[in-house]
C-alpha atoms as a PDB file:
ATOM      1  CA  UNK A   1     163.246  50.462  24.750  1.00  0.00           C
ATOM      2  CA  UNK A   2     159.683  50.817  25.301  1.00  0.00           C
ATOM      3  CA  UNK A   3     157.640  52.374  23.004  1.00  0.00           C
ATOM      4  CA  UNK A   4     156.230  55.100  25.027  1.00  0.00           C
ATOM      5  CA  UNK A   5     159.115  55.732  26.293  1.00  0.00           C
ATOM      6  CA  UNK A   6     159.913  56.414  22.784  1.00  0.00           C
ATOM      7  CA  UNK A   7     157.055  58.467  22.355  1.00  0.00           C
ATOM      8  CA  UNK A   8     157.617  60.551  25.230  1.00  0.00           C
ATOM      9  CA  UNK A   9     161.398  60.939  24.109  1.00  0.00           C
ATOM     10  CA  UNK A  10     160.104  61.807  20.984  1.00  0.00           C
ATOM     11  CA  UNK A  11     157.843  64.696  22.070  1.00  0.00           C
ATOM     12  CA  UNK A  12     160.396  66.265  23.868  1.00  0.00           C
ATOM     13  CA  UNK A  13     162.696  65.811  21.323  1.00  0.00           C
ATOM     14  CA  UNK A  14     160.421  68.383  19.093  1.00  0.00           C
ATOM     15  CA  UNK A  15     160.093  70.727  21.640  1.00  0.00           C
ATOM     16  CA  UNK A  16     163.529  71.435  21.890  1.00  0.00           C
ATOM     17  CA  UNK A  17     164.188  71.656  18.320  1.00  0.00           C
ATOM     18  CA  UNK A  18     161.609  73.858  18.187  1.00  0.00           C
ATOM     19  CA  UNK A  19     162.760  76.295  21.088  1.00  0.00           C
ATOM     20  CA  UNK A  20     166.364  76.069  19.745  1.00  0.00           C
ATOM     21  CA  UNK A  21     165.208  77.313  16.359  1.00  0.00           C
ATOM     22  CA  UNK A  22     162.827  80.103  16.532  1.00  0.00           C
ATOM     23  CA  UNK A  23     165.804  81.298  18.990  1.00  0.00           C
ATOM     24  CA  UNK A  24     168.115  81.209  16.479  1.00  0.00           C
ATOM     25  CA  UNK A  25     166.124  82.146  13.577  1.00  0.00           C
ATOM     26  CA  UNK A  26     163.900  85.238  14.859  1.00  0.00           C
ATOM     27  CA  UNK A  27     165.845  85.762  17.914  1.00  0.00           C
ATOM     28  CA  UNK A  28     162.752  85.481  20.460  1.00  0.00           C
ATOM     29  CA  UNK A  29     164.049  84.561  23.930  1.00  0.00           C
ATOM     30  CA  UNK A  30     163.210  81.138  25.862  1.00  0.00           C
ATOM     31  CA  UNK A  31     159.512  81.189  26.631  1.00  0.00           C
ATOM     32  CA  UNK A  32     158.685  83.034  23.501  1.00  0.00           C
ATOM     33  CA  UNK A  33     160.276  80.440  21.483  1.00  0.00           C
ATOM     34  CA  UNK A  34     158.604  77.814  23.443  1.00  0.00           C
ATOM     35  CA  UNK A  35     155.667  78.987  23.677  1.00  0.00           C
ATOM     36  CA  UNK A  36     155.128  79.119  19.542  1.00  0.00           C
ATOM     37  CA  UNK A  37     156.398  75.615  19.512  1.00  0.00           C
ATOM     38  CA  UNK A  38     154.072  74.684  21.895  1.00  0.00           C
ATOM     39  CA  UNK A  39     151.086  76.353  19.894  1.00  0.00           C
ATOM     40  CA  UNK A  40     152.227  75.423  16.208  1.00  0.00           C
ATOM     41  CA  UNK A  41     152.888  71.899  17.112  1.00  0.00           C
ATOM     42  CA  UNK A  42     149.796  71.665  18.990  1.00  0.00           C
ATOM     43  CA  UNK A  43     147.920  73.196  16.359  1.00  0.00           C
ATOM     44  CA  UNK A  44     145.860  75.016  18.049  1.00  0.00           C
ATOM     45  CA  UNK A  45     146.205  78.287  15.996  1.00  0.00           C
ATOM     46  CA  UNK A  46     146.876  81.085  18.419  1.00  0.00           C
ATOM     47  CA  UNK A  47     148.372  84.526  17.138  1.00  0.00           C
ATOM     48  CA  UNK A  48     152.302  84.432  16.906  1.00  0.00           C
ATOM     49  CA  UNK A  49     154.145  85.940  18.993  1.00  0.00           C
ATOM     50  CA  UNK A  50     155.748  88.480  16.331  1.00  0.00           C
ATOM     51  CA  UNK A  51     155.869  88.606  12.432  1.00  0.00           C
ATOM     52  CA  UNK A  52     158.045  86.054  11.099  1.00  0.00           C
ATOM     53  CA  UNK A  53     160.263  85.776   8.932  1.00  0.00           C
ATOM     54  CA  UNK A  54     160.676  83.794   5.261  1.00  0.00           C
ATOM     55  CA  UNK A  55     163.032  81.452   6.866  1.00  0.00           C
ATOM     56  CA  UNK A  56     160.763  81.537  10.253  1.00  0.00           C
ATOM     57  CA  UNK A  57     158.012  80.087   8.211  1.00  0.00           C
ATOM     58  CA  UNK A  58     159.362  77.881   6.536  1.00  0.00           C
ATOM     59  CA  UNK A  59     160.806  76.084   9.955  1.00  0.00           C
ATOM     60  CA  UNK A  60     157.286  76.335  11.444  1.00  0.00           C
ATOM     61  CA  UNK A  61     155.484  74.701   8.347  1.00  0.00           C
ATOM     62  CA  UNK A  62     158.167  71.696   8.945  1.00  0.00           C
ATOM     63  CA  UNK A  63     157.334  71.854  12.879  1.00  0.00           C
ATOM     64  CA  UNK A  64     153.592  71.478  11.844  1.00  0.00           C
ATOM     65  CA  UNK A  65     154.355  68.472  10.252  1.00  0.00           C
ATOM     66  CA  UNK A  66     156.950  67.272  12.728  1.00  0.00           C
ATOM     67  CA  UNK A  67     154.252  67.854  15.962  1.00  0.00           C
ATOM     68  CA  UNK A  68     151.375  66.280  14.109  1.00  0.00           C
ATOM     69  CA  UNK A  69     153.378  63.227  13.367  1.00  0.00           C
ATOM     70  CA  UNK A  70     154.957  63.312  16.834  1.00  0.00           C
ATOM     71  CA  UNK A  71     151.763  64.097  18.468  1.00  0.00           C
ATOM     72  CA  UNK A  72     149.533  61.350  16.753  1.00  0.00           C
ATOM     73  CA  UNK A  73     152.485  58.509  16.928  1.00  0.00           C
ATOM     74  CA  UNK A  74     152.171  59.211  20.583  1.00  0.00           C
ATOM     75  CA  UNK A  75     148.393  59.069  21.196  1.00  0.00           C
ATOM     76  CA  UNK A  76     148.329  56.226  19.436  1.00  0.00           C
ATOM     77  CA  UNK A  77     151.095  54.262  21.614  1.00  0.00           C
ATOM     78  CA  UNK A  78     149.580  55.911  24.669  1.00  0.00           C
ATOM     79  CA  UNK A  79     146.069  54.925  23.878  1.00  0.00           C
ATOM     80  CA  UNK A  80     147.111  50.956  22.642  1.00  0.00           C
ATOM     81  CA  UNK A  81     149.272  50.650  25.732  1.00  0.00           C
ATOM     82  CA  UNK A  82     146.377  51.821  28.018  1.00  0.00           C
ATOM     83  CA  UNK A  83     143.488  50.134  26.302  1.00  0.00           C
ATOM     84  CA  UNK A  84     145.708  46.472  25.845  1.00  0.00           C
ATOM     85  CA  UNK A  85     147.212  47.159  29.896  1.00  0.00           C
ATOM     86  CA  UNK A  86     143.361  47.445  30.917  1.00  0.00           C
ATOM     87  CA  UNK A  87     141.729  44.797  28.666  1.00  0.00           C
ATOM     88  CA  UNK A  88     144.839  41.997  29.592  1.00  0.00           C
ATOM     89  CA  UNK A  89     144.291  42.727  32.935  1.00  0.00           C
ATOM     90  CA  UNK A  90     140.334  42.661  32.817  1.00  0.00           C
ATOM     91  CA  UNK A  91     140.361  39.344  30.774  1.00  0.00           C
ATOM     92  CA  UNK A  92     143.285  38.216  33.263  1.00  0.00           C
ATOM     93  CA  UNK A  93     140.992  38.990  35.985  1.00  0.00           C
ATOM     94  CA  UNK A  94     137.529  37.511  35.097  1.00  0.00           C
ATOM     95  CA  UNK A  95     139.784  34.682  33.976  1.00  0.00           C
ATOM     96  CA  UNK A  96     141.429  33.711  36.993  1.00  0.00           C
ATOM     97  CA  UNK A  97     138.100  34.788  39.227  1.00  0.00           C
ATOM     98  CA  UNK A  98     136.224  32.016  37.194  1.00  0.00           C
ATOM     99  CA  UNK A  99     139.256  29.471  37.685  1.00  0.00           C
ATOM    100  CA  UNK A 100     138.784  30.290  41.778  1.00  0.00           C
ATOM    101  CA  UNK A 101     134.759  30.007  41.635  1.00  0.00           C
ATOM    102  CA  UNK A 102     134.835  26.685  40.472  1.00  0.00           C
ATOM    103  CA  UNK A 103     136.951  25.203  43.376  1.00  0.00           C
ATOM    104  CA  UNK A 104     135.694  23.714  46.297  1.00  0.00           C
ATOM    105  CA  UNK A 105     137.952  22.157  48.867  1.00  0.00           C
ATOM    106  CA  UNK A 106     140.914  23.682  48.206  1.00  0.00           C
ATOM    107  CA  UNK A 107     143.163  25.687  49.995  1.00  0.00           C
ATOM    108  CA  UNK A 108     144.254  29.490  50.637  1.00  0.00           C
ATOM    109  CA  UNK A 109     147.652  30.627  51.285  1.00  0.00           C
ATOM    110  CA  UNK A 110     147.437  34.282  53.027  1.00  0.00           C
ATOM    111  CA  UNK A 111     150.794  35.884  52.267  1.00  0.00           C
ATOM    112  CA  UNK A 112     153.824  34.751  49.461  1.00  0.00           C
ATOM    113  CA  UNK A 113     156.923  35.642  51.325  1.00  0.00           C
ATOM    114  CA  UNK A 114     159.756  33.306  52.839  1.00  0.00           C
ATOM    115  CA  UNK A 115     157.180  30.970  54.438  1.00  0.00           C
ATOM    116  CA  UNK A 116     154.401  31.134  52.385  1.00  0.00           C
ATOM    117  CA  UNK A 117     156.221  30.707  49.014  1.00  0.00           C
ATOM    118  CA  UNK A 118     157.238  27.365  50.616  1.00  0.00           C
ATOM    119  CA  UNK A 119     153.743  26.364  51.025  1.00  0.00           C
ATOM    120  CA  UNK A 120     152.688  27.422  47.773  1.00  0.00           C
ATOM    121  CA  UNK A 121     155.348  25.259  45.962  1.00  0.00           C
ATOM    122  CA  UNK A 122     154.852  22.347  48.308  1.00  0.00           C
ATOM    123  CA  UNK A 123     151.095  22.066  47.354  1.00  0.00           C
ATOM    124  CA  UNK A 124     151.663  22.975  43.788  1.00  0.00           C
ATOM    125  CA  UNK A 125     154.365  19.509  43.763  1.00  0.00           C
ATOM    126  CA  UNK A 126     151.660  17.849  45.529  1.00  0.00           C
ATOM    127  CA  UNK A 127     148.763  18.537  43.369  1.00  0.00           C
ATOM    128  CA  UNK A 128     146.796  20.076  45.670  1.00  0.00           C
ATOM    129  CA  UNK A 129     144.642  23.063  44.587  1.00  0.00           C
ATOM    130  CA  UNK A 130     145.158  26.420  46.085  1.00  0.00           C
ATOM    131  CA  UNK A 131     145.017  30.572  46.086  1.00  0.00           C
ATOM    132  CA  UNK A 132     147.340  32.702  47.280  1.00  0.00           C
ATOM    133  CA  UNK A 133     146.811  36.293  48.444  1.00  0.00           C
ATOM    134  CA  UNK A 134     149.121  38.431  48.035  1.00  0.00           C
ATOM    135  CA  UNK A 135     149.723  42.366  47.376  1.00  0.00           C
ATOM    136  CA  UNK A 136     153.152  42.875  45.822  1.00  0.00           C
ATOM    137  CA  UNK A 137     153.509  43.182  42.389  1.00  0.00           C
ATOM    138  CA  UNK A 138     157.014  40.599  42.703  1.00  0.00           C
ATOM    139  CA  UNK A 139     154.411  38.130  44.457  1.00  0.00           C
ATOM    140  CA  UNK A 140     152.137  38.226  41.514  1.00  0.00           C
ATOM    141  CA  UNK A 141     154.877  38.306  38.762  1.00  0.00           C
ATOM    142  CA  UNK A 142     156.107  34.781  40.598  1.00  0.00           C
ATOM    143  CA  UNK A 143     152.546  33.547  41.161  1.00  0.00           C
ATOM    144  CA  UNK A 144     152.027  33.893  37.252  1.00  0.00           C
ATOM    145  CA  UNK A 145     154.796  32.381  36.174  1.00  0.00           C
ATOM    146  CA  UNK A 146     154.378  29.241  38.122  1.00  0.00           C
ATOM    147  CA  UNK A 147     150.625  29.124  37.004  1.00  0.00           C
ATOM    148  CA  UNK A 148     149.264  29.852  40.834  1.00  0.00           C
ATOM    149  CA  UNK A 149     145.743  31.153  41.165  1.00  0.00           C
ATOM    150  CA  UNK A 150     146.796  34.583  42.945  1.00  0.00           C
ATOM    151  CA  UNK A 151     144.468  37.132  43.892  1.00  0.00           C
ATOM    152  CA  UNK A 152     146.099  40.782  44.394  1.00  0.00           C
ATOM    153  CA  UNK A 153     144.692  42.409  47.138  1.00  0.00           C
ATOM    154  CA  UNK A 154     144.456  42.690  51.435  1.00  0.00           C
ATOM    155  CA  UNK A 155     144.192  39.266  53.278  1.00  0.00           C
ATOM    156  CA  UNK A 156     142.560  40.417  56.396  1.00  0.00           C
ATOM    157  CA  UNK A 157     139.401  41.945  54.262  1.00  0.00           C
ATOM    158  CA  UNK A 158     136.436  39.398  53.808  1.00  0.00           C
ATOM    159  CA  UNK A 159     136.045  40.547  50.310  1.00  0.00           C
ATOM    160  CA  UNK A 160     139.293  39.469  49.471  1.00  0.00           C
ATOM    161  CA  UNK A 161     138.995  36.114  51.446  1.00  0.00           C
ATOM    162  CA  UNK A 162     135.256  35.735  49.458  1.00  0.00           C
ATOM    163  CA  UNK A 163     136.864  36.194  46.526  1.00  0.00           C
ATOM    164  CA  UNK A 164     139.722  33.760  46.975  1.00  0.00           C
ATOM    165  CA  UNK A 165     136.481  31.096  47.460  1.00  0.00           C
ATOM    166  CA  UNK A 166     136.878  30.855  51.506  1.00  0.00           C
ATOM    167  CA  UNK A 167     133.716  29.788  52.358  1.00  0.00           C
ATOM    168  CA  UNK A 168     134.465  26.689  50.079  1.00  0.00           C
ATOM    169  CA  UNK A 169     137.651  25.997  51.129  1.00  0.00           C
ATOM    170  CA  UNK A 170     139.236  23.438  53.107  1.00  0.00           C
ATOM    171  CA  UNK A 171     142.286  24.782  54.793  1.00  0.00           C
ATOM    172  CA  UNK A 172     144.023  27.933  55.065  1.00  0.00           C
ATOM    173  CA  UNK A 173     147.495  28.975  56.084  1.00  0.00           C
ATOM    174  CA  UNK A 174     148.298  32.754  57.285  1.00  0.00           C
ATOM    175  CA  UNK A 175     151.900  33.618  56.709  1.00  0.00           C
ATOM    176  CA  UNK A 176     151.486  37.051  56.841  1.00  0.00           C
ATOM    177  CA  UNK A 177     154.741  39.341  58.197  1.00  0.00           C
ATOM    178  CA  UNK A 178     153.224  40.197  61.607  1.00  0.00           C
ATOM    179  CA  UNK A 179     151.326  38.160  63.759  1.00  0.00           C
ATOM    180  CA  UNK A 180     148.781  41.133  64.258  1.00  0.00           C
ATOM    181  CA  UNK A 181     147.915  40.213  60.735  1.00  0.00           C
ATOM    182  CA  UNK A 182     147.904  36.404  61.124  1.00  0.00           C
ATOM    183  CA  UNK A 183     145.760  36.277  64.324  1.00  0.00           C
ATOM    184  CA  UNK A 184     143.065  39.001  62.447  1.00  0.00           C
ATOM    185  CA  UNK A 185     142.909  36.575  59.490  1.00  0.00           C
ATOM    186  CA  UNK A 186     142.305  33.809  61.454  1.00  0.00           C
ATOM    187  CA  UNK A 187     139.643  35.601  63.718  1.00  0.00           C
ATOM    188  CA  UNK A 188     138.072  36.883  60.259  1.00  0.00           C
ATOM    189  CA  UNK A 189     137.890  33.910  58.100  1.00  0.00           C
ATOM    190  CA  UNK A 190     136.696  31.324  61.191  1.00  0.00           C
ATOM    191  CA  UNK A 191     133.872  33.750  61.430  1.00  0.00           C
ATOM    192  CA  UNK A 192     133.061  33.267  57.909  1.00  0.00           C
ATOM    193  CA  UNK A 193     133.800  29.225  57.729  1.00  0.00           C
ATOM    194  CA  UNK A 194     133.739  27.302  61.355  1.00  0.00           C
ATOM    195  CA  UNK A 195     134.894  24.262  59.806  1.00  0.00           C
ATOM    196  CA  UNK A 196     137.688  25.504  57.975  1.00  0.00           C
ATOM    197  CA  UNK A 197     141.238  23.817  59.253  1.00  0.00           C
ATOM    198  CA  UNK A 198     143.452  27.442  59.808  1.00  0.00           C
ATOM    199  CA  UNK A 199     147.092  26.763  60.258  1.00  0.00           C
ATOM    200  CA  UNK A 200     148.549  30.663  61.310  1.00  0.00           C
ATOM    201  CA  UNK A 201     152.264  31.220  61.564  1.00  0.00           C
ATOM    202  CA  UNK A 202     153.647  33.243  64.401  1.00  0.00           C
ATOM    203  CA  UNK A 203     157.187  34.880  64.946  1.00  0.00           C
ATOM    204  CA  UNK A 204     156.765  34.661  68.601  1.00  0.00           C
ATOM    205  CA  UNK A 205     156.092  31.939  71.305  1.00  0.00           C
ATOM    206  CA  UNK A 206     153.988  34.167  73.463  1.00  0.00           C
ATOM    207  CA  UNK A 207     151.492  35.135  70.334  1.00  0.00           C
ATOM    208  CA  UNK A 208     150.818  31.086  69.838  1.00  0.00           C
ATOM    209  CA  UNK A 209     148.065  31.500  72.685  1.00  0.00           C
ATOM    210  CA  UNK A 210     146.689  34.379  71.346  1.00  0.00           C
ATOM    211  CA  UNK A 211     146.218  33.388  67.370  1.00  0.00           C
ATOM    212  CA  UNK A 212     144.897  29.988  68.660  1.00  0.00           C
ATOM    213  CA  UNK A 213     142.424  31.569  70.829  1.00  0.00           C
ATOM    214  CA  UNK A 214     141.334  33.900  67.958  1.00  0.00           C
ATOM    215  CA  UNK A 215     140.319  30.935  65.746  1.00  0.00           C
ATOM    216  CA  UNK A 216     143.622  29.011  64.356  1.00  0.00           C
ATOM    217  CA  UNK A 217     143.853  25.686  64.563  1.00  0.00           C
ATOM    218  CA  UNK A 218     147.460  25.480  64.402  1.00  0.00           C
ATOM    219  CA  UNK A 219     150.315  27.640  65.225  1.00  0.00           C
ATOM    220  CA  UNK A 220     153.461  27.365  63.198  1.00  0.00           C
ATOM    221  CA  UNK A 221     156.967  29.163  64.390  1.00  0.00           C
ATOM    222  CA  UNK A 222     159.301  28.902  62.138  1.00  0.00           C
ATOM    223  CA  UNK A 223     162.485  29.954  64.251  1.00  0.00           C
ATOM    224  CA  UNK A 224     161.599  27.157  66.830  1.00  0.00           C
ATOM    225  CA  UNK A 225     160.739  24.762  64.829  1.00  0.00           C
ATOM    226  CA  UNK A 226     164.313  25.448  62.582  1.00  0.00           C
ATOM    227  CA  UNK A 227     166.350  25.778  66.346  1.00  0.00           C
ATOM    228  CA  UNK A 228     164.582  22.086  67.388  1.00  0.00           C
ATOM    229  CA  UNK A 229     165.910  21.077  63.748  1.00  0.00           C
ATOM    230  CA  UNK A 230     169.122  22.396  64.171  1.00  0.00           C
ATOM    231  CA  UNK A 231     169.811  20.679  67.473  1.00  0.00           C
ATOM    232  CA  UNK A 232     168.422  17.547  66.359  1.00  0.00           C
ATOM    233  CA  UNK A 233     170.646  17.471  62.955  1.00  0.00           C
ATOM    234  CA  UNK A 234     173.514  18.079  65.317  1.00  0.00           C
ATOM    235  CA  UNK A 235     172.703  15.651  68.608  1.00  0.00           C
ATOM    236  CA  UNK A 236     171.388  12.512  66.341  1.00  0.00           C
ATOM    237  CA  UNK A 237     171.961  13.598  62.432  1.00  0.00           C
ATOM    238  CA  UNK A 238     170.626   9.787  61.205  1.00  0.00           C
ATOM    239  CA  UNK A 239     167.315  10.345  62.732  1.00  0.00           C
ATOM    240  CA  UNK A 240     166.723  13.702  61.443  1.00  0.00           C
ATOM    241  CA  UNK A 241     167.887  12.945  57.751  1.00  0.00           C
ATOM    242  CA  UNK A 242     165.427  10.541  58.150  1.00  0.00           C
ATOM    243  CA  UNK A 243     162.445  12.467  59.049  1.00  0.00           C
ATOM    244  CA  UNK A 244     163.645  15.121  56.273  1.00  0.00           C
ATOM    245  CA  UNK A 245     163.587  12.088  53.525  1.00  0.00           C
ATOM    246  CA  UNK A 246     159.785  10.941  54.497  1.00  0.00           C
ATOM    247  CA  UNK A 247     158.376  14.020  55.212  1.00  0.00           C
ATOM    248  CA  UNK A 248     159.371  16.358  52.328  1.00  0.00           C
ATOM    249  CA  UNK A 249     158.203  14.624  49.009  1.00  0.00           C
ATOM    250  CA  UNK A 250     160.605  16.692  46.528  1.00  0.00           C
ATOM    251  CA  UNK A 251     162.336  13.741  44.522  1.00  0.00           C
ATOM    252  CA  UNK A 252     161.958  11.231  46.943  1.00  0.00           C
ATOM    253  CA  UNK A 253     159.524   8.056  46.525  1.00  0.00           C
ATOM    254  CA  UNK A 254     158.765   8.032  49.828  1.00  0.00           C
ATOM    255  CA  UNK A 255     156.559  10.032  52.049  1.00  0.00           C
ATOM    256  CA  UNK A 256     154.274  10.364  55.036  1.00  0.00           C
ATOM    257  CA  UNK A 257     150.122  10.783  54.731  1.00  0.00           C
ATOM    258  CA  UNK A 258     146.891  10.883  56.924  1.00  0.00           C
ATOM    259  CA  UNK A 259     143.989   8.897  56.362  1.00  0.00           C
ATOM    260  CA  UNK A 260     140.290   8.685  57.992  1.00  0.00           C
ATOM    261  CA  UNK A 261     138.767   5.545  58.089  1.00  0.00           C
ATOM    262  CA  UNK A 262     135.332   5.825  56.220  1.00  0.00           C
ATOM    263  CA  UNK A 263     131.957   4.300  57.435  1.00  0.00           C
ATOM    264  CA  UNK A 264     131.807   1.867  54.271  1.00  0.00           C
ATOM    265  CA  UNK A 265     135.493   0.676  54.405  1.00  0.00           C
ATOM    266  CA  UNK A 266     136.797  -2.591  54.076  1.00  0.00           C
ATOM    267  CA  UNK A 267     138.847  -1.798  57.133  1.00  0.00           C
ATOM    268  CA  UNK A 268     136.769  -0.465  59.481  1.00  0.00           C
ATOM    269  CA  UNK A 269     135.844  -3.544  62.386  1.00  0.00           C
ATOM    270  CA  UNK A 270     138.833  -5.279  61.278  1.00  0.00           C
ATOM    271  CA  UNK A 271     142.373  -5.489  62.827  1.00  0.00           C
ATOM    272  CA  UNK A 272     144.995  -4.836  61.246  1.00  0.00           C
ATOM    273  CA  UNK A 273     146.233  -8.223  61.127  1.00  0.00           C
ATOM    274  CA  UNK A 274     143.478  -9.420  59.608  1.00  0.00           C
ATOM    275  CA  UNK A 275     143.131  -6.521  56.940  1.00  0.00           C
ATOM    276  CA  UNK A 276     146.449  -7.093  55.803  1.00  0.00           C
ATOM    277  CA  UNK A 277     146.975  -3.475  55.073  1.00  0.00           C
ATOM    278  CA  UNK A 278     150.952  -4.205  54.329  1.00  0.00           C
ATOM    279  CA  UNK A 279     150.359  -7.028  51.966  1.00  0.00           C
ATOM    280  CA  UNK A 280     147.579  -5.434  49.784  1.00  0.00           C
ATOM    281  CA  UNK A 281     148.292  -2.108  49.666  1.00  0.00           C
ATOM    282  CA  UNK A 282     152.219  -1.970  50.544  1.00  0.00           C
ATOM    283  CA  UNK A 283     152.316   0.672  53.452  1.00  0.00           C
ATOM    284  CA  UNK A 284     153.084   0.781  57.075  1.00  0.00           C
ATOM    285  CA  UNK A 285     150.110   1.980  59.451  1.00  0.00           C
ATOM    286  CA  UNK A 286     152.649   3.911  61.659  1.00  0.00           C
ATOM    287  CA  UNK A 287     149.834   5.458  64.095  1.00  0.00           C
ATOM    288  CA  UNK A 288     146.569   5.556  64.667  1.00  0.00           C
ATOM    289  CA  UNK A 289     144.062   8.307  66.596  1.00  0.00           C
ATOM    290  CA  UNK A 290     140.764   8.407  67.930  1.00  0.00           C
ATOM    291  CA  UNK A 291     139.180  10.459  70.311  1.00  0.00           C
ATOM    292  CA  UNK A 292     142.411  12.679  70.406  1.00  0.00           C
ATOM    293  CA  UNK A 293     144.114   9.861  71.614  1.00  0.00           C
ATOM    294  CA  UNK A 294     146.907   8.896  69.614  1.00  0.00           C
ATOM    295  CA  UNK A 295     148.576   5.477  69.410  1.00  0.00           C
ATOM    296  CA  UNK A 296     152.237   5.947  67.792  1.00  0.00           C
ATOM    297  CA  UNK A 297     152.990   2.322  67.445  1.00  0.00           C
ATOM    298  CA  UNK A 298     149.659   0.140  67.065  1.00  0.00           C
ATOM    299  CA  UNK A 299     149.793  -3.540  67.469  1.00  0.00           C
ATOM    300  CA  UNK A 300     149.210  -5.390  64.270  1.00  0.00           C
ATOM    301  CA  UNK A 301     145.562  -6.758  66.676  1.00  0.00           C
ATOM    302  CA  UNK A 302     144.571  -3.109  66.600  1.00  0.00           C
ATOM    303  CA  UNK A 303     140.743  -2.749  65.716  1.00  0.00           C
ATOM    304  CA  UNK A 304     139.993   0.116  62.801  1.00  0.00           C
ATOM    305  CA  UNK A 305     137.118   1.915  63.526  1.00  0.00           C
ATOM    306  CA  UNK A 306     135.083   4.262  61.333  1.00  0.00           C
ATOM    307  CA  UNK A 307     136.676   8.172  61.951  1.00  0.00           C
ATOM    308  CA  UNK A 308     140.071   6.757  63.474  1.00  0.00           C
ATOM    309  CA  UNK A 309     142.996   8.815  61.849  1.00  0.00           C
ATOM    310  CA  UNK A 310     145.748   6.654  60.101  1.00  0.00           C
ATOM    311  CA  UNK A 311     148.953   8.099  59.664  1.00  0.00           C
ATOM    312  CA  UNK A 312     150.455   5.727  56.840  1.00  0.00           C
ATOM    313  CA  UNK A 313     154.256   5.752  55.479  1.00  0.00           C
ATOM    314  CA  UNK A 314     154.842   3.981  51.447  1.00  0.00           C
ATOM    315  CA  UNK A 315     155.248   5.726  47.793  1.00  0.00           C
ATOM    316  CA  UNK A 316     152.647   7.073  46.245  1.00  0.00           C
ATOM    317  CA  UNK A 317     150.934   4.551  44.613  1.00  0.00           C
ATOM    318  CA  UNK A 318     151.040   2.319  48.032  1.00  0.00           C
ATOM    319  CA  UNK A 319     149.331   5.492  49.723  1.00  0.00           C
ATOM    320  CA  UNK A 320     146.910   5.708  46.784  1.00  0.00           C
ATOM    321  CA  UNK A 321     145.723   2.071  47.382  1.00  0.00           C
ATOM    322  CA  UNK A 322     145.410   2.382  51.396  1.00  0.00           C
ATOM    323  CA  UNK A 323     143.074   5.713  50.735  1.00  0.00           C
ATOM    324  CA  UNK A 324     141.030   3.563  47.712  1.00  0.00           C
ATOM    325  CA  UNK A 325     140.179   0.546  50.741  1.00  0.00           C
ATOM    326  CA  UNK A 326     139.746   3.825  53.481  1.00  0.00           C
END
């Protein structure tokens, strides 16, 4: 049990000793009994209520003592629970606000329920740095336990996007529970950062046009996308255990990436052929995009030019290498 619970417990505990006795002893009904408990254990010295007798003060000098030791154990646990609550949480605080102002490209997640607890652990198993906003106290328990940077408070206020470092971020992702919410977020924080990359989830096909028009980038909803998964598991199962095994990294070597070719790379002016990105780094160059123009299946005589999107398929390491040469 808690201690001031215990304290609390033990307060009331005195009380009613102290109305049962003077009840019993001098006879006094209920409130005049509890009323000289009250007053002798408080100290405070008021008049009694009537002349009492030997035996009368005799159990009030041991209620002195008993209410002054209550009283003071009580203070004190209400006073070191208070003052350690606020100081934890104030150190807490300034801690995990200094942890958020030094990062710079990372990412927000706007909301830790079904969806967004998803994201959260699939960029804290791929390294990637990140804040999550969140206002339930469950959300914040969870955040802390996995070590997440979590800031408590209301997703569609600047302040709390500010805080969570949005002007410096890369990306964010709004999984909010209603797509009011998700298309405000994304209206507020483009405002604030116009090259920030806003993926916003939506629980309806007709709000897609809305939330991209209000400044998302991307519109995620999850029931289509898991009703397109469904039928695809059931018309060609191969296929889609496929795609599951590259695309979702959790104990599996390999995986799926996207690259941009820099202006000083090896690669850029050079086919593929000729850069012989399988032999020295290992992975496939499954597609490549320019100009919003996407070619799924390049020739191996494909020219790489500097800001052409790869999309790349090895382990780790081989995906490591392609990005060192990009």
């Amino acid at each position: 049990m808690k201690r001031p619970v215990i304290a609390a417990l033990l307060l009331l505990a005195v009380l009613i000793m102290g109305t049962a006795g003077y009840m019993t002893i001098e006879g006094w009904n209920l409130l005049d009994s509890l009323y000289m408990t009250v007053i002798t254990v408080a100290t405070v010295g008021f008049r009694e209520v009537a002349e009492l007798s030997p035996i009368g003060q005799v159990f009030t000098i041991a209620m002195v003592f008993a209410g002054v030791g209550g009283i003071a154990y009580s203070v004190g646990v209400l006073a070191e629970f208070m003052i350690e609550g606020q100081l934890t949480d104030l150190v807490e605080g300034r801690r995990m606000a200094k942890r958020i102002g030094t990062l710079s490209g990372h990412y927000i997640v706007a909301g830790m329920g079904r969806v967004g607890s998803v994201v959260c652990a699939s960029f804290d198993e791929q390294g990637v740095p990140f804040v999550v906003i969140d206002r339930c106290d469950d959300c914040e328990a969870e955040a802390t336990e996995h070590g997440w940077l979590y800031i408590s408070g209301d997703a569609t206020s600047e302040e709390t996007l500010e805080a969570a470092g949005l002007t410096r971020a890369k990306g964010l992702v709004t999984a909010l529970d209603t797509d009011a919410d998700n298309l405000f977020v994304a209206m507020t924080a483009r405002g604030m950062n116009p090259d920030l990359f806003i993926v916003a989830r939506s629980s309806s096909i007709t709000s897609e046009s809305k939330i991209l028009r209000a400044g998302a980038d991307r519109v995620i909803t999850p029931n289509v996308i898991g009703g397109r998964r469904m039928a695809s598991s059931v018309l060609d199962p191969f296929v889609s255990d496929y795609l599951e095994l590259v695309s979702h990294s959790e104990g599996v070597e390999y995986r799926l990436d996207t690259f941009q070719v820099g202006e000083g790379s090896s690669l850029a002016g050079r086919s593929i052929r000729a850069a012989r990105v399988r032999d020295v780094t290992g992975a496939y160059i499954m597609a490549v995009a320019r100009g919003g123009v996407t070619d799924s299946n390049p020739s191996a005589d494909r020219v790489l030019a500097p800001g052409d999107h790869l999309v790349a398929f090895g382990t780790r390491a081989q995906l490591d290498a392609l990005g060192a040469l990009l």
